[in-house]
Protein backbone atom coordinates (compact mmCIF):
# COMPACT_ATOMS: atom_id res chain seq x y z
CA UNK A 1 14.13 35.85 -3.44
CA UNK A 2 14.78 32.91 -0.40
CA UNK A 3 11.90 31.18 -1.51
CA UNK A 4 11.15 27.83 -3.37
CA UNK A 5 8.23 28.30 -6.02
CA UNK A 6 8.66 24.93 -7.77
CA UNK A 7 10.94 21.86 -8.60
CA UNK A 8 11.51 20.80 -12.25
CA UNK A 9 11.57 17.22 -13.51
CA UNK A 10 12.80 17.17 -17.49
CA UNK A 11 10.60 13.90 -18.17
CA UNK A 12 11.90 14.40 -22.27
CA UNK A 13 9.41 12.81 -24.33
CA UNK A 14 7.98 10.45 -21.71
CA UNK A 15 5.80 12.94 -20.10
CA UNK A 16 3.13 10.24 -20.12
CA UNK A 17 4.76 7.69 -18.35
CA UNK A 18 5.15 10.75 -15.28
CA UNK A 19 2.09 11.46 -15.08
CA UNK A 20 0.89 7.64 -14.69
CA UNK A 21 3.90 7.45 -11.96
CA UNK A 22 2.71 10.35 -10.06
CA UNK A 23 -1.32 9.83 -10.32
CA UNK A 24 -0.04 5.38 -8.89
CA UNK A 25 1.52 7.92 -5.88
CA UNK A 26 -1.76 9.24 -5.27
CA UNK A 27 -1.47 12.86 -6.76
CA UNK A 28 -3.74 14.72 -8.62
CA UNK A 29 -1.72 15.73 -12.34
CA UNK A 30 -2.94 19.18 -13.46
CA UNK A 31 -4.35 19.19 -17.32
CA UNK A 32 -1.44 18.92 -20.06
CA UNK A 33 -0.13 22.69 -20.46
CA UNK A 34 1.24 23.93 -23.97
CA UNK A 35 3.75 26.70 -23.08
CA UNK A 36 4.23 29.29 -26.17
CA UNK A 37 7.93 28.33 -26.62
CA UNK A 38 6.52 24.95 -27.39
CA UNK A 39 7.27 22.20 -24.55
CA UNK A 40 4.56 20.62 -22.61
CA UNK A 41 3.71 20.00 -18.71
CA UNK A 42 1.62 19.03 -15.86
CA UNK A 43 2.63 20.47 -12.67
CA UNK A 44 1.34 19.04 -9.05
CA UNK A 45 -0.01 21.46 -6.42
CA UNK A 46 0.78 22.17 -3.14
CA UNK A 47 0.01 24.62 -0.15
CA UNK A 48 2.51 27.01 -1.64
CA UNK A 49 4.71 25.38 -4.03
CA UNK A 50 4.62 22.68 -6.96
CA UNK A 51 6.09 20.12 -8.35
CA UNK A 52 6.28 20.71 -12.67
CA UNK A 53 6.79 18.17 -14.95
CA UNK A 54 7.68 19.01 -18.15
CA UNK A 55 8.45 17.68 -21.90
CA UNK A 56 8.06 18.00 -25.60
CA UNK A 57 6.27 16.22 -27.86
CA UNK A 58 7.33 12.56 -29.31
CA UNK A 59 9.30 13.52 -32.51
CA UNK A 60 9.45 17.21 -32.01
CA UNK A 61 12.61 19.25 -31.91
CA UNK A 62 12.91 22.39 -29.63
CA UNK A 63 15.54 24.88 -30.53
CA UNK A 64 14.36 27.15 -27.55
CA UNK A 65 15.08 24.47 -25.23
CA UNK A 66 17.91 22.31 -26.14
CA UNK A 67 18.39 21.63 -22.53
CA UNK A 68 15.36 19.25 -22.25
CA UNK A 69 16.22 17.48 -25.14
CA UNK A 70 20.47 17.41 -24.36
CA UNK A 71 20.09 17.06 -21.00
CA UNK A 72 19.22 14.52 -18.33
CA UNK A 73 16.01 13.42 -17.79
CA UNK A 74 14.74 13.61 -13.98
CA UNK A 75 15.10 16.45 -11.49
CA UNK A 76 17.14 19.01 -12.81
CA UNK A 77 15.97 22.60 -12.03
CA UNK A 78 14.83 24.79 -9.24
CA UNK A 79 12.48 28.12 -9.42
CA UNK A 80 12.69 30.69 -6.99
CA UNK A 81 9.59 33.05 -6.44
CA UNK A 82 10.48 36.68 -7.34
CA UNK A 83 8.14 39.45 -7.20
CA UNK A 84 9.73 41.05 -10.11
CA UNK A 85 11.93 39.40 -12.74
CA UNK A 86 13.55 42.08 -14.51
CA UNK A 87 15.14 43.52 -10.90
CA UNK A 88 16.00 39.70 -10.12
CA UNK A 89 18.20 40.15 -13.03
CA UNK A 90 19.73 43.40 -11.52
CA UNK A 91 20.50 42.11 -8.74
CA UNK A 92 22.17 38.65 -9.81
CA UNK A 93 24.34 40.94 -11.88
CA UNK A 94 24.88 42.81 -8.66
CA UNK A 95 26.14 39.22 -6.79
CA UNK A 96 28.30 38.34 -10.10
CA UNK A 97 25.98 35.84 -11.99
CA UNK A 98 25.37 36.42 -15.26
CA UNK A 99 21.93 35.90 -15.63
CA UNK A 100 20.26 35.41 -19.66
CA UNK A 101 17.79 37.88 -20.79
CA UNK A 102 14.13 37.85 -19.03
CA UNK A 103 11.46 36.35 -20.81
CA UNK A 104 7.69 36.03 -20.77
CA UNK A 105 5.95 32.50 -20.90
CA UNK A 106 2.36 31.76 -21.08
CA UNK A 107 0.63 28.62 -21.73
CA UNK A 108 -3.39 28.62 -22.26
CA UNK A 109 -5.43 26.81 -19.29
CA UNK A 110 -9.38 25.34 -20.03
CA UNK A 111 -11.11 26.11 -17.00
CA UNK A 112 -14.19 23.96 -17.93
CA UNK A 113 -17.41 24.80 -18.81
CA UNK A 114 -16.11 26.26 -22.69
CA UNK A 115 -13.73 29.06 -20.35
CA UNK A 116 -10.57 29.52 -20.85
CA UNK A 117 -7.25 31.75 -19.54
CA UNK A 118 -3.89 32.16 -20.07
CA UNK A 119 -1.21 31.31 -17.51
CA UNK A 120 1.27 33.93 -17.37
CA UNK A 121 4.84 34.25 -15.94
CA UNK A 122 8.42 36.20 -16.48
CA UNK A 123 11.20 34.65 -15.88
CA UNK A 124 14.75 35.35 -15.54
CA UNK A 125 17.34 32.14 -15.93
CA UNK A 126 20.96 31.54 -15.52
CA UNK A 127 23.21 30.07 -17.79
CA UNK A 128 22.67 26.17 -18.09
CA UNK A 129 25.09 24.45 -15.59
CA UNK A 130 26.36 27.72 -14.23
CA UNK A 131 25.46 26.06 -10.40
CA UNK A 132 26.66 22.31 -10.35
CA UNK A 133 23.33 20.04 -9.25
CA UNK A 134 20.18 21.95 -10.33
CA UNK A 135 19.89 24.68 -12.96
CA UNK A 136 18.53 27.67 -10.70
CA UNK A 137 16.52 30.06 -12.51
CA UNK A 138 13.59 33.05 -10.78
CA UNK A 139 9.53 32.93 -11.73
CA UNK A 140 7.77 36.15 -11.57
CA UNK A 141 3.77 35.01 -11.39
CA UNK A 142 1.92 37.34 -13.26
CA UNK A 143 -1.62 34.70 -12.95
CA UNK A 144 -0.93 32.85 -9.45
CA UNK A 145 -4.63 32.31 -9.05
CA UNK A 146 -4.33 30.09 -12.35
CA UNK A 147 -2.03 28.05 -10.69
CA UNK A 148 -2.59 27.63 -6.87
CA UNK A 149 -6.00 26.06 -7.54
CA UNK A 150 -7.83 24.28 -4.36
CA UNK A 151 -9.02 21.43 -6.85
CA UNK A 152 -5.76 20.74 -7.29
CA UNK A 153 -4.08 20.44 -3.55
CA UNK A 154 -6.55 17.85 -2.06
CA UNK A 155 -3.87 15.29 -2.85
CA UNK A 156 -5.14 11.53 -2.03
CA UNK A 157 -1.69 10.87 -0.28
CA UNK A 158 -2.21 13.86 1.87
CA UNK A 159 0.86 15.75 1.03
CA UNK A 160 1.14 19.25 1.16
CA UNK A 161 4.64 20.15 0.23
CA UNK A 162 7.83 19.68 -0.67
CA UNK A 163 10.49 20.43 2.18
CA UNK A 164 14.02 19.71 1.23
CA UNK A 165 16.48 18.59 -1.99
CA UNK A 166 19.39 16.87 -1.30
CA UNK A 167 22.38 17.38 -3.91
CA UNK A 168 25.39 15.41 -4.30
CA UNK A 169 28.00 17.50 -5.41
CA UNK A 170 32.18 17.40 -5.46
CA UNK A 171 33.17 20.21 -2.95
CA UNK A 172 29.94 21.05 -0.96
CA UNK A 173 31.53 24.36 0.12
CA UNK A 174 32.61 25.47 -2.48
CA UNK A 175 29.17 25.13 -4.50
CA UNK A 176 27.59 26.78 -1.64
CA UNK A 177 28.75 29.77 -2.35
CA UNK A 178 27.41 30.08 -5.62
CA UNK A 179 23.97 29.04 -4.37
CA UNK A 180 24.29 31.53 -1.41
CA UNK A 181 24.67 34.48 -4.14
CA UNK A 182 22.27 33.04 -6.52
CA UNK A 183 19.60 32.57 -3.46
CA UNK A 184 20.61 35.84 -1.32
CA UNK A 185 20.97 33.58 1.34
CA UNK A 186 23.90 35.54 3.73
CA UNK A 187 25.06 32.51 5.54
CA UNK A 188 24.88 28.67 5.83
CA UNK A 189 23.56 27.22 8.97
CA UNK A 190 24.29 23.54 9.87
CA UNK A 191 27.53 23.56 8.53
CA UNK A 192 29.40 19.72 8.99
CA UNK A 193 32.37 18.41 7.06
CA UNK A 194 31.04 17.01 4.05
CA UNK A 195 27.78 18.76 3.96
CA UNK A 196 25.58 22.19 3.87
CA UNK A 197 22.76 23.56 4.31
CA UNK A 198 21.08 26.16 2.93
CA UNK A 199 18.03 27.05 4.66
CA UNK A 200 15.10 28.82 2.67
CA UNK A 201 11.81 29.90 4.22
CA UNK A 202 9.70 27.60 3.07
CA UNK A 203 12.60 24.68 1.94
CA UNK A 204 15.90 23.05 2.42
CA UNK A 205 19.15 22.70 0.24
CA UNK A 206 21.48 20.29 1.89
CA UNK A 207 24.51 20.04 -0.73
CA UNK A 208 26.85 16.71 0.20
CA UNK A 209 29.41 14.95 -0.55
CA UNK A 210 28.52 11.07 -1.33
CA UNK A 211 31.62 8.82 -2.84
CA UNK A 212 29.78 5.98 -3.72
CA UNK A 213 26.53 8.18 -5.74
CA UNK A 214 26.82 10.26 -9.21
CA UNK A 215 27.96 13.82 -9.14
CA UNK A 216 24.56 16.31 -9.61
CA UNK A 217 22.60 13.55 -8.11
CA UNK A 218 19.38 15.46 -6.61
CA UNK A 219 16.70 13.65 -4.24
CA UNK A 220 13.55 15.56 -2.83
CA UNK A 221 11.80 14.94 -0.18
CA UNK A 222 8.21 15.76 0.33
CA UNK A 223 6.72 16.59 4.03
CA UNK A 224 4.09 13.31 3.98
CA UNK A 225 5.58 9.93 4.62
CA UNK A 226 4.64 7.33 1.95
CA UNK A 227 3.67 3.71 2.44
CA UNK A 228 7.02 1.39 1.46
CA UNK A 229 4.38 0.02 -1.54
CA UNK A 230 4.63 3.51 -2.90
CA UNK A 231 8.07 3.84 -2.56
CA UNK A 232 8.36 0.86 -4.70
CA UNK A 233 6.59 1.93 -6.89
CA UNK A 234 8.64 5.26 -7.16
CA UNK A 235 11.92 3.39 -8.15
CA UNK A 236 9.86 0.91 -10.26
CA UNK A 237 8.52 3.39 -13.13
CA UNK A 238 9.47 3.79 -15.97
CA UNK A 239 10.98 6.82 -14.89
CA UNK A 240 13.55 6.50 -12.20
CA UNK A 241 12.92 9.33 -10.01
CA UNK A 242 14.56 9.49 -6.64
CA UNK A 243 12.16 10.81 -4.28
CA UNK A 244 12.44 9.95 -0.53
CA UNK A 245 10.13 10.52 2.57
CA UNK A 246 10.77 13.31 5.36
CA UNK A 247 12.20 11.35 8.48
CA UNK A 248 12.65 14.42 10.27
């Protein structure tokens, strides 16, 4: 279960104000998705994960997800790839989470041309906030072909991927240990005083310790380099998203 399927950004109500930000950064938004347990989304494609945003409408209330409405807008959730959801649950009980129940989720996709299918997934969560910086929860895909589309992953920018979130958290240590048992990850690797990281195999966690930024502060980095007009542009949107360029 050590691998990244996709990176969540709650964009609330302003889901069309994201999708204008990401399209200015040269990617290419998927069509707006209607999940059954009523928020929306677009998600942006890559070699072999994504990038979802999702929302609800303007002036709609979602008692099955009081998270995107209560909690922060920006990046606040990571999905690991399972191939089964309901034994991810065993075996987070096994480690000493206390996972929720597993659910299905489907949202309809037009595949032009008066076709359509249904996206299809199962998913097991954790409590909200049970792992300080990013709510961690596991996606069983039941349709990948639905989502790993080639029309989709010819980004204009050229990126590919997404290779590493940086989270600011109080005792970097300590919080590693809950992500090690949450990720079956046995050890950390890179270990330094005020930081750690977790290493994935296709993606990086580095949890640190930064005085002078906001607790639960996350900042992903994507594998292509972007011109400094586009980073502008990132911290210039309406949406303040804090997404940086791999200098590795």
């Amino acid at each position: 279960m050590n691998r990244i399927d996709h990176i969540v950004i709650n964009t609330q109500d302003r889901i069309d104000e994201a999708v204008a930000f990401f399209e200015r950064m040269g990617f290419i938004i998927t069509p707006r998705g209607y999940h059954s347990i009523g928020s929306i989304n677009h998600i942006i494609v890559f070699k072999t994960d994504y990038l979802e945003l999702i929302g609800y409408p303007v002036g709609k209330s979602l008692e099955q997800l009081p998270q995107l409405v209560q909690g922060p807008a920006g990046l606040t959730g990571m999905a690991l790839q399972v191939d089964n959801s309901d034994q991810m649950r065993d075996a987070l009980m096994a480690h000493g989470l206390t996972p929720q129940p597993t659910f299905d989720l489907s949202r309809p996709l037009d595949l032009g041309n008066g076709k359509m299918a249904n996206v299809k997934f199962r998913v097991t969560t954790l409590k909200p906030n049970a792992i300080p910086g990013s709510d961690v929860f596991y996606c069983q895909h039941i349709t990948p072909e639905l989502v790993w589309r080639p029309e989709w992953q010819a980004h204009t920018n050229g990126c590919i991927g997404m290779t590493r979130l940086s989270i600011n958290v109080n005792d970097p240590k300590a919080v590693s240990e809950l992500y090690l048992r949450a990720m079956d990850v046995v050890k950390l690797e890179n270990t330094e005083a005020n930081s750690c990281i977790i290493h994935l195999s296709n993606f990086e966690i580095t949890l640190v310790h930064e005085t002078e930024k906001p607790l639960d502060l996350p900042m992903l980095v994507h594998d292509k380099p972007f011109s400094k007009e586009v980073k502008a542009v990132m911290f210039s949107g309406a949406i303040r998203l804090p997404l940086h360029e791999d200098r590795k």
